[in-house]
C-alpha atoms as a PDB file:
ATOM      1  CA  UNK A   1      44.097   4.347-271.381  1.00  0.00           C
ATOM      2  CA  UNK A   2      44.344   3.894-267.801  1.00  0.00           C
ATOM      3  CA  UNK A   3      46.755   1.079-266.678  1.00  0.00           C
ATOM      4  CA  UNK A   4      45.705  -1.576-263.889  1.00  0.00           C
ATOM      5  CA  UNK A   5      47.895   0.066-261.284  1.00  0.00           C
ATOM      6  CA  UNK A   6      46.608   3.550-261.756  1.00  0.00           C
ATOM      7  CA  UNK A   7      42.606   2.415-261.090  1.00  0.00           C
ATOM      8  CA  UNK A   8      43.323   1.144-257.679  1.00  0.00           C
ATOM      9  CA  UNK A   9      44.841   4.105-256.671  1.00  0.00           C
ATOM     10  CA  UNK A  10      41.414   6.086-257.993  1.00  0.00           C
ATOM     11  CA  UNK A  11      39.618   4.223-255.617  1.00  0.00           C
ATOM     12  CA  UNK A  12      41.341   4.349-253.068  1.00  0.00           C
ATOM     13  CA  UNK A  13      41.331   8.469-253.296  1.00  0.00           C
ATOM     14  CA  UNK A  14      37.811   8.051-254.270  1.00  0.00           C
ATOM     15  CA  UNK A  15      36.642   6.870-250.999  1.00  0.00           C
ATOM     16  CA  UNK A  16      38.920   9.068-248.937  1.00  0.00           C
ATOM     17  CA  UNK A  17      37.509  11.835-250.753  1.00  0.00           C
ATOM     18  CA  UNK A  18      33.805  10.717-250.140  1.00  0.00           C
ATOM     19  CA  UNK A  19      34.958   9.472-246.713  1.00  0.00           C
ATOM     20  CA  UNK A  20      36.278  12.540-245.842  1.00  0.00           C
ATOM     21  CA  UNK A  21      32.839  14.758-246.792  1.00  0.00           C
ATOM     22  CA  UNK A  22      30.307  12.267-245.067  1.00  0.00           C
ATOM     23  CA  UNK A  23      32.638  12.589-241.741  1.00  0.00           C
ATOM     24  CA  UNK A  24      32.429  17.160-242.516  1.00  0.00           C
ATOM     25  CA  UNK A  25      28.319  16.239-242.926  1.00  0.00           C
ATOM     26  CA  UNK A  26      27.893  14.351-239.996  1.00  0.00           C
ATOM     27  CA  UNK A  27      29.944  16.493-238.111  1.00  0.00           C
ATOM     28  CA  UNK A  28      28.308  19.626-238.815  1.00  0.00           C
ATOM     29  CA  UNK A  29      25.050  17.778-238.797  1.00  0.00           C
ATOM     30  CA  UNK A  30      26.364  16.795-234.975  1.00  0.00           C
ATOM     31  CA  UNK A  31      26.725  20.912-234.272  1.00  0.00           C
ATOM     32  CA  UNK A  32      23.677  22.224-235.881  1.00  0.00           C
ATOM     33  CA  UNK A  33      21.819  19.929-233.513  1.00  0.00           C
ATOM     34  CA  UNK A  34      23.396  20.265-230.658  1.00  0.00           C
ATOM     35  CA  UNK A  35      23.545  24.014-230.342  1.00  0.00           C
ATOM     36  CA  UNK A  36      19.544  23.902-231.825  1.00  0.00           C
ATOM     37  CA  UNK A  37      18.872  21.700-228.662  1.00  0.00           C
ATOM     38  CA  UNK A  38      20.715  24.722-226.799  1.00  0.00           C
ATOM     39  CA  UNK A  39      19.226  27.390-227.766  1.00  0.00           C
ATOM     40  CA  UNK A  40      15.769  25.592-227.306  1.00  0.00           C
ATOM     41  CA  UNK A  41      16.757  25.223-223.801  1.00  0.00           C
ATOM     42  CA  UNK A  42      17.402  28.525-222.673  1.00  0.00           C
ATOM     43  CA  UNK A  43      14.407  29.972-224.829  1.00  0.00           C
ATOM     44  CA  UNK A  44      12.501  27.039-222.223  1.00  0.00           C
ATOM     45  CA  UNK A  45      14.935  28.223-218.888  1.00  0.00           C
ATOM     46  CA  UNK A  46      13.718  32.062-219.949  1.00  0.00           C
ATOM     47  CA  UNK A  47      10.134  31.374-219.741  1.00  0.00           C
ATOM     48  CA  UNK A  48      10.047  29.530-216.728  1.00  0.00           C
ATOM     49  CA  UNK A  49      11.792  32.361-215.135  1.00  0.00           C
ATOM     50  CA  UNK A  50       9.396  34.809-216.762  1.00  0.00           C
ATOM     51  CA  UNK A  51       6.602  32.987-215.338  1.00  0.00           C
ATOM     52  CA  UNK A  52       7.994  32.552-212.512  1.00  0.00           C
ATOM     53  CA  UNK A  53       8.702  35.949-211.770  1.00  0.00           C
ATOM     54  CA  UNK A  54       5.197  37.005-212.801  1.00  0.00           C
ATOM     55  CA  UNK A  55       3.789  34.681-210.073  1.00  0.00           C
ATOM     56  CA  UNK A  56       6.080  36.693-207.693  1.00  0.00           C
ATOM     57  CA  UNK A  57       4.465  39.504-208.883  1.00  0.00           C
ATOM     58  CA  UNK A  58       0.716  38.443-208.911  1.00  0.00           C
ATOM     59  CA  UNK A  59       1.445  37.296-204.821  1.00  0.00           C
ATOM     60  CA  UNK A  60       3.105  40.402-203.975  1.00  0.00           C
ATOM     61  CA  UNK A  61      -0.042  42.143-205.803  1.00  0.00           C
ATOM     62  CA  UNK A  62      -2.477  39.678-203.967  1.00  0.00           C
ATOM     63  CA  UNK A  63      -0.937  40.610-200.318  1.00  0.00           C
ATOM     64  CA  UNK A  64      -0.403  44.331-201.358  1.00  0.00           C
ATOM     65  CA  UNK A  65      -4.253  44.181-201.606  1.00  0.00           C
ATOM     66  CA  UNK A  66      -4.964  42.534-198.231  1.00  0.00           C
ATOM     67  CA  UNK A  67      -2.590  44.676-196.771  1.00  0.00           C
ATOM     68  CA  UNK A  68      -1.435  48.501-197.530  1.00  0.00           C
ATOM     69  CA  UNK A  69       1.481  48.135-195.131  1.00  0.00           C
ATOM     70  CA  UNK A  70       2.839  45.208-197.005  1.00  0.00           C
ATOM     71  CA  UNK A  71       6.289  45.400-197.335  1.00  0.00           C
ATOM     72  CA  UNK A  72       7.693  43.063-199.640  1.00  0.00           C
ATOM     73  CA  UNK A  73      11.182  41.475-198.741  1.00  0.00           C
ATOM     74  CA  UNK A  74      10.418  38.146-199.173  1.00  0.00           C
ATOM     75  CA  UNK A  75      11.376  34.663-201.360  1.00  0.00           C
ATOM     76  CA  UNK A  76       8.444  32.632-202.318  1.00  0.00           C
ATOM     77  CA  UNK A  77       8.519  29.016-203.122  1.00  0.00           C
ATOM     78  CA  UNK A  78       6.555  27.622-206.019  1.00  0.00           C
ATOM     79  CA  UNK A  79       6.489  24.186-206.734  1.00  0.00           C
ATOM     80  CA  UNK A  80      10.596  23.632-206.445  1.00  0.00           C
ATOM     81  CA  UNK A  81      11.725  27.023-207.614  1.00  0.00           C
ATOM     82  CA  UNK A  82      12.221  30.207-205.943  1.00  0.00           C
ATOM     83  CA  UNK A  83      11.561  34.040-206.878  1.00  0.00           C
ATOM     84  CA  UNK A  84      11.823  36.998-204.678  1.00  0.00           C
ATOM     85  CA  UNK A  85       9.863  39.578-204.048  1.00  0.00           C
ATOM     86  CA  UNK A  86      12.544  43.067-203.259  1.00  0.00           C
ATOM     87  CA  UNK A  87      11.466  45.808-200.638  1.00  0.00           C
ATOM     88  CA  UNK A  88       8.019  47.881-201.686  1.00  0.00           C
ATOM     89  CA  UNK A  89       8.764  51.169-203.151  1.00  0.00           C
ATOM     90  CA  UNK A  90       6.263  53.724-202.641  1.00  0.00           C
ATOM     91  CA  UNK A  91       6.638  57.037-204.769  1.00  0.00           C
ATOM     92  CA  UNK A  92       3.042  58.930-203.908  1.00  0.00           C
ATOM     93  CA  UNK A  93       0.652  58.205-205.532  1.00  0.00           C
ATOM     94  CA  UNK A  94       2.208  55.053-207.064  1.00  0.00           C
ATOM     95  CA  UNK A  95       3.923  51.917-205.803  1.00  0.00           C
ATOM     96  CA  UNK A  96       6.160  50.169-207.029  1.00  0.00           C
ATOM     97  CA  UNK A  97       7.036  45.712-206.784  1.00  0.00           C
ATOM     98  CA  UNK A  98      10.182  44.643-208.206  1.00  0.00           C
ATOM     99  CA  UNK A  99      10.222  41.051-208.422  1.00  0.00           C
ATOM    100  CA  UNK A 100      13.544  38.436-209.208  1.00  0.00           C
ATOM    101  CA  UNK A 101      13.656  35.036-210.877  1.00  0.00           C
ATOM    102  CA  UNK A 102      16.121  32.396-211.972  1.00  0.00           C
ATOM    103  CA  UNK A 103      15.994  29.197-213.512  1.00  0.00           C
ATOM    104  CA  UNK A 104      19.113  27.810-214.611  1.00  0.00           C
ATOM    105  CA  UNK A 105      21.176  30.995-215.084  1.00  0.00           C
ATOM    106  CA  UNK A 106      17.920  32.270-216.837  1.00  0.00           C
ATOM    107  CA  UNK A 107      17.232  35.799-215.134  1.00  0.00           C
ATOM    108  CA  UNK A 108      13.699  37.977-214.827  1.00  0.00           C
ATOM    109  CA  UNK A 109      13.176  40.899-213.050  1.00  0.00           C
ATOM    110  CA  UNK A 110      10.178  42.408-213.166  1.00  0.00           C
ATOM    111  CA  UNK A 111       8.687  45.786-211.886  1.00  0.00           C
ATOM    112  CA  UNK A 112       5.414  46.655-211.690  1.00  0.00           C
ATOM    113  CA  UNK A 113       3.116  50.221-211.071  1.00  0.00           C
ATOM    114  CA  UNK A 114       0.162  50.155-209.961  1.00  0.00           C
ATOM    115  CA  UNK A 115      -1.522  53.156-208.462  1.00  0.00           C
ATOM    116  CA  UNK A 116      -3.482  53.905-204.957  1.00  0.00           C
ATOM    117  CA  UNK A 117      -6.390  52.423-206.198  1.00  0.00           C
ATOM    118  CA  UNK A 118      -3.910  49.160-207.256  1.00  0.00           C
ATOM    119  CA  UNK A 119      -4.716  49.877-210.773  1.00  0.00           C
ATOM    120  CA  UNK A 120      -1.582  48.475-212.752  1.00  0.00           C
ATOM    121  CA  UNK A 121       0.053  51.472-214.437  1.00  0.00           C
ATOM    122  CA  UNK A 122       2.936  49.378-216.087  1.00  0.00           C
ATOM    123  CA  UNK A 123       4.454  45.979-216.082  1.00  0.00           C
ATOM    124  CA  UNK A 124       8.078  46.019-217.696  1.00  0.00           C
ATOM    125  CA  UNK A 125      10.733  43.365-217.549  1.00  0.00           C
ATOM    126  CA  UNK A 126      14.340  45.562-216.535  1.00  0.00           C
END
């Protein structure tokens, strides 16, 4: 039989026990959703870079088309974010438009083919 004493010192260890896993649940609760929410972010920061990038590429392409002696070398605002557009390479018959984005330490670099006729050959994140 369990004297008077002894069952307020069960309770008391009782609750510290319990205590003691709700505080490990809450806390790793507290972690699992905080670096969810992270990696949600970047996955977010990526694709706006992607995007971004591919909108370099798509003006680059547009003024390529105007112009043959387009040269490339240039930064190009959209919205309040900047990509760049690096120096046309031209390997006969194709040429090739390298384009740079970053959102929030979230890099894309693109480089595109396309041939004489501007046919795209290949589009391929480096």
């Amino acid at each position: 039989m369990i004297k008077e004493s002894e069952k307020g010192y069960i309770a008391i260890t009782t609750s510290v026990i319990l205590g003691a896993v709700l505080l490990i649940l809450v806390i790793s609760f507290a972690m699992i959703t905080f670096f969810n929410r992270e990696g949600v972010l970047k996955s977010q920061f990526k694709d706006r870079s992607h995007f971004l990038a591919t909108a370099c590429v798509e003006k680059a392409l547009l003024e390529f088309a105007k112009t043959a002696s387009y040269s490339g070398s240039e930064v190009v605002t959209i919205g309040s974010e900047q990509c760049s557009i690096a120096a046309i390479e031209s390997d006969p018959p194709n040429t090739i438009i390298r384009t740079t984005a970053t959102v929030s330490r979230s890099q894309t670099n693109l480089k595109l083919m396309v041939d004489e006729d501007i046919n795209i050959i290949s589009l391929e994140e480096e």
